[in-house]
PDB file of N, CA and C in Angstrom:
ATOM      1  N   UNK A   1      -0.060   4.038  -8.911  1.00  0.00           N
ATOM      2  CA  UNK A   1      -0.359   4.790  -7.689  1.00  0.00           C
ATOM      3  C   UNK A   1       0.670   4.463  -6.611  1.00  0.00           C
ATOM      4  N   UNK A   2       1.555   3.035  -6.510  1.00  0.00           N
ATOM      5  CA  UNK A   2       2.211   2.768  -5.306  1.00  0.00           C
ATOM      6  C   UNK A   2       3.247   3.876  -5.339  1.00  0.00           C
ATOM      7  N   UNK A   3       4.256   4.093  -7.046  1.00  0.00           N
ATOM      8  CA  UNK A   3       4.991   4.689  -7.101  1.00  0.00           C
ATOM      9  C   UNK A   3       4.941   6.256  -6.487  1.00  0.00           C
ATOM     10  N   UNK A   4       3.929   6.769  -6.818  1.00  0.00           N
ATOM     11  CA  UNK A   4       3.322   7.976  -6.198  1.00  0.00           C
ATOM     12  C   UNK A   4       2.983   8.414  -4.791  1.00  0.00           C
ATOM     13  N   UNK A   5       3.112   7.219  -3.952  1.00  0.00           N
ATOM     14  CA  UNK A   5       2.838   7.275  -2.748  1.00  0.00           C
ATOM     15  C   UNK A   5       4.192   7.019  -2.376  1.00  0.00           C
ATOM     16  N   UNK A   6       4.618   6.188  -2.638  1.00  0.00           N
ATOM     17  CA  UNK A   6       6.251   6.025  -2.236  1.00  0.00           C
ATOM     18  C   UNK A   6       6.744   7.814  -2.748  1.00  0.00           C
ATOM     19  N   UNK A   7       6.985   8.208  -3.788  1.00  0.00           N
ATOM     20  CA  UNK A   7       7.669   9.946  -4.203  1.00  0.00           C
ATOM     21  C   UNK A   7       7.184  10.631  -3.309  1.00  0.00           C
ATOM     22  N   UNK A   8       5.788  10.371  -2.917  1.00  0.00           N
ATOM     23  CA  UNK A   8       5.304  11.323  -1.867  1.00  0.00           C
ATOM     24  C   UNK A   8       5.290  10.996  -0.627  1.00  0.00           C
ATOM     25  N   UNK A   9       5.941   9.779  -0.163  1.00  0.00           N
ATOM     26  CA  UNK A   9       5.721   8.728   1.092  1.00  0.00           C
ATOM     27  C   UNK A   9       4.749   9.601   1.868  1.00  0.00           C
ATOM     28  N   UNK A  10       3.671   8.684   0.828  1.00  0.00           N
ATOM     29  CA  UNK A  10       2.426   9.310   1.307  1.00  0.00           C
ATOM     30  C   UNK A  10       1.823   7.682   1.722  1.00  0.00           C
ATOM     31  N   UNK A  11       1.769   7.349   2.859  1.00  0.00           N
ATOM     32  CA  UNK A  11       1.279   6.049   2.701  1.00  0.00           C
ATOM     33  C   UNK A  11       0.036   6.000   3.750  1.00  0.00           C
ATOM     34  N   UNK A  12      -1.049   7.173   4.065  1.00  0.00           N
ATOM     35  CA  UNK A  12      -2.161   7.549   4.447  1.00  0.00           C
ATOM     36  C   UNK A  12      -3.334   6.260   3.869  1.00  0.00           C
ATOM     37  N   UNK A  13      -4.034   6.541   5.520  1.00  0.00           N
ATOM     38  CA  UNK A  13      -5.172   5.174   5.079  1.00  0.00           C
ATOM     39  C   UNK A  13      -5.878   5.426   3.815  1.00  0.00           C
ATOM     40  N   UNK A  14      -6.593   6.660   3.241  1.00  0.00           N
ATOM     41  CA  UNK A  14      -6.587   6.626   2.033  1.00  0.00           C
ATOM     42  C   UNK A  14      -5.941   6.457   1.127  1.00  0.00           C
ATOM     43  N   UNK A  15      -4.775   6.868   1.265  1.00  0.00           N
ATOM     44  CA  UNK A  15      -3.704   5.808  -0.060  1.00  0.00           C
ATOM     45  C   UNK A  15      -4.005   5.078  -0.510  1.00  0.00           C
ATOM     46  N   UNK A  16      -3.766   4.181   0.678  1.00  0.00           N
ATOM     47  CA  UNK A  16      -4.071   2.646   0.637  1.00  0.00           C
ATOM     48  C   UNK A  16      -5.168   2.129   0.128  1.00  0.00           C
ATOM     49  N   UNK A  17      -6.435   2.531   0.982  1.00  0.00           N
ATOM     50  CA  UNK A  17      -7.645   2.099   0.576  1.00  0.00           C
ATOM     51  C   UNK A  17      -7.941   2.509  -1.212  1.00  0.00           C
ATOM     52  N   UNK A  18      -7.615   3.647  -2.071  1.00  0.00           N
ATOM     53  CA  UNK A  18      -7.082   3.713  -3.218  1.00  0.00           C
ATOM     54  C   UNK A  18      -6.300   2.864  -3.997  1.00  0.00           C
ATOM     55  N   UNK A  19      -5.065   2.177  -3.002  1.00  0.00           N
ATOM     56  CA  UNK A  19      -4.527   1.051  -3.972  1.00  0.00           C
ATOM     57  C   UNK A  19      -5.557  -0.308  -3.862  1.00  0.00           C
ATOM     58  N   UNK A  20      -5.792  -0.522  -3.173  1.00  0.00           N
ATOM     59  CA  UNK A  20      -6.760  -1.916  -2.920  1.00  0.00           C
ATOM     60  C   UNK A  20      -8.123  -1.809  -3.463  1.00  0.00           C
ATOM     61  N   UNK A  21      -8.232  -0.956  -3.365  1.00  0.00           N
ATOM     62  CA  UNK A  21      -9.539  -0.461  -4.488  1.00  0.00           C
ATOM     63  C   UNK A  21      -9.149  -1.000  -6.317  1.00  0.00           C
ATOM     64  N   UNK A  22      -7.911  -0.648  -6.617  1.00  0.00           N
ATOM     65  CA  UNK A  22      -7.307  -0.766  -7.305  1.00  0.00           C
ATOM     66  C   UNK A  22      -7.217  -2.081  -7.792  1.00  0.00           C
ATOM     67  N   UNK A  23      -6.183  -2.535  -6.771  1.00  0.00           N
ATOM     68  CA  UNK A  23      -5.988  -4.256  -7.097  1.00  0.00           C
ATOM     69  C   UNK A  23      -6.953  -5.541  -7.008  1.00  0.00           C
ATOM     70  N   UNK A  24      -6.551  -6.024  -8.495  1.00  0.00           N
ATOM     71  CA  UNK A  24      -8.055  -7.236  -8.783  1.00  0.00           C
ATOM     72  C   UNK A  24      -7.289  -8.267  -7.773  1.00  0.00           C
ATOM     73  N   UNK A  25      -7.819  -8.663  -7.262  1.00  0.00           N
ATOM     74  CA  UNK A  25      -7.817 -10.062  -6.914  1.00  0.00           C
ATOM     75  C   UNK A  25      -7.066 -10.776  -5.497  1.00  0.00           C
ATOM     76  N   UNK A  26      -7.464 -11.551  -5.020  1.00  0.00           N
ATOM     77  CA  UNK A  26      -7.109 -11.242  -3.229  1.00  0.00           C
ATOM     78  C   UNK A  26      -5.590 -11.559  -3.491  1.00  0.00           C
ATOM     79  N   UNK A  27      -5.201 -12.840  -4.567  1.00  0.00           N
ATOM     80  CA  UNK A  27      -3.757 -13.091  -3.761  1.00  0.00           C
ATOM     81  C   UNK A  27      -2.543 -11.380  -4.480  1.00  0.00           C
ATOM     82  N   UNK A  28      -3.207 -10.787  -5.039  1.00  0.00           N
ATOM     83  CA  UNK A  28      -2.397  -9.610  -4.803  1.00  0.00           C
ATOM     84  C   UNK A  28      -2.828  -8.833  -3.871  1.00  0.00           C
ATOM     85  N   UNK A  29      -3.758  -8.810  -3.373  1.00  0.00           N
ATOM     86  CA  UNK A  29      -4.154  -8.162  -2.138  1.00  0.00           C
ATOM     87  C   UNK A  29      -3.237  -8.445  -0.447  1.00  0.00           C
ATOM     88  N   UNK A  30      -2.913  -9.470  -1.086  1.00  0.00           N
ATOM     89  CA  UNK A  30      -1.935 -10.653  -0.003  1.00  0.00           C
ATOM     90  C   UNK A  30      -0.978  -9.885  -0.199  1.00  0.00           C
ATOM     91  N   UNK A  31      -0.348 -10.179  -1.105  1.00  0.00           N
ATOM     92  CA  UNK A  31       1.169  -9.868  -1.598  1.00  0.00           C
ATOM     93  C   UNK A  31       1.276  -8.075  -1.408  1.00  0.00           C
ATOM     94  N   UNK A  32       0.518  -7.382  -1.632  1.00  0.00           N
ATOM     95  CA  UNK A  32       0.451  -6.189  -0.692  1.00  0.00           C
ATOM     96  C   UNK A  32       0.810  -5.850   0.110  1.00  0.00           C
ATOM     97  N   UNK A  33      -0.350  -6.100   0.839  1.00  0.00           N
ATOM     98  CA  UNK A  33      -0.861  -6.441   2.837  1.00  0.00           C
ATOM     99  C   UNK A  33       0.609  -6.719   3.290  1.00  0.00           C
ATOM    100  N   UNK A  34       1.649  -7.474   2.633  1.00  0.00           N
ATOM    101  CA  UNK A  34       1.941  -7.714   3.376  1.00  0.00           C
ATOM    102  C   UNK A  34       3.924  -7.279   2.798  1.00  0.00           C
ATOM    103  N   UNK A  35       3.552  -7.029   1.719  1.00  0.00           N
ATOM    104  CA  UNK A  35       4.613  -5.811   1.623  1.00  0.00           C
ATOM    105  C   UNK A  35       4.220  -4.668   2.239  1.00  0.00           C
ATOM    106  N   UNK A  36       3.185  -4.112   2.766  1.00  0.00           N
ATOM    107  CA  UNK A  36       3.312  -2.935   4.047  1.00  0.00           C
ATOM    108  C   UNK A  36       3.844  -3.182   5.096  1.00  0.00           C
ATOM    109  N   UNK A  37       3.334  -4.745   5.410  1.00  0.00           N
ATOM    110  CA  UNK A  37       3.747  -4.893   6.480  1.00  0.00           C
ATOM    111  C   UNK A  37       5.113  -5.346   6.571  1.00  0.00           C
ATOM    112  N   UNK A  38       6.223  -5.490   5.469  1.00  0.00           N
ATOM    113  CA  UNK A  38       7.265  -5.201   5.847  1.00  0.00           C
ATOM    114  C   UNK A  38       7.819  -3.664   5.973  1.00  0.00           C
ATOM    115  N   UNK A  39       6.921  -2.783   5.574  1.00  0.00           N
ATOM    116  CA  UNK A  39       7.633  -1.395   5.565  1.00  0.00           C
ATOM    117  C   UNK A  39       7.087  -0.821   6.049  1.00  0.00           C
ATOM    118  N   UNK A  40       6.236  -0.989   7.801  1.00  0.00           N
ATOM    119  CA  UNK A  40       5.666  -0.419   8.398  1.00  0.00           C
ATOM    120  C   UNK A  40       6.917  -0.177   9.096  1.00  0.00           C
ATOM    121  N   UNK A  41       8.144   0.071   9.605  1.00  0.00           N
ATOM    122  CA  UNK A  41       8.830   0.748   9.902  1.00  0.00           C
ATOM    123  C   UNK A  41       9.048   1.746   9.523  1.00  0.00           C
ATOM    124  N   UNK A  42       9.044   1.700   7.801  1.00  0.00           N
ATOM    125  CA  UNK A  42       9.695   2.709   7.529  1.00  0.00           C
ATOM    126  C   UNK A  42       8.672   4.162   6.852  1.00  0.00           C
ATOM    127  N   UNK A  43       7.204   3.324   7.013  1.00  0.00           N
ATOM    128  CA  UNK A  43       6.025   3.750   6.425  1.00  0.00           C
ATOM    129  C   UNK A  43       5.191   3.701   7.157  1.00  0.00           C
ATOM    130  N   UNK A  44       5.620   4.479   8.422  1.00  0.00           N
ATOM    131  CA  UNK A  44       3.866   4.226   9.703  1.00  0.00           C
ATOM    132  C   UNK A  44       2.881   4.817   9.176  1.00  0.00           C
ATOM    133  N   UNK A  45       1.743   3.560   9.748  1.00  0.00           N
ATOM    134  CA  UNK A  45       0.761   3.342   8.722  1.00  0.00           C
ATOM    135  C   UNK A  45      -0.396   4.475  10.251  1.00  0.00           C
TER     136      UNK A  45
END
């Protein structure tokens, strides 16, 4: 799904809430969180 949102830089709060729905387990939930938050420049959230 990330890939799909990136082709579509679609990065809408449902996106998201779709990928995290997605991902087991908090420390990828981390590692996420916070790869958005390096590409909230380029991906306003």
């Amino acid at each position: 799904i990330l890939n799909e949102c990136i082709k579509a830089n679609d990065f809408s709060i449902e996106m998201i809430d779709k990928l995290l729905e997605r991902i087991k387990g908090e420390e990828l939930k981390k590692v996420f969180r916070h790869f958005l938050s390096m590409k909230k420049d380029s991906y306003p959230l």
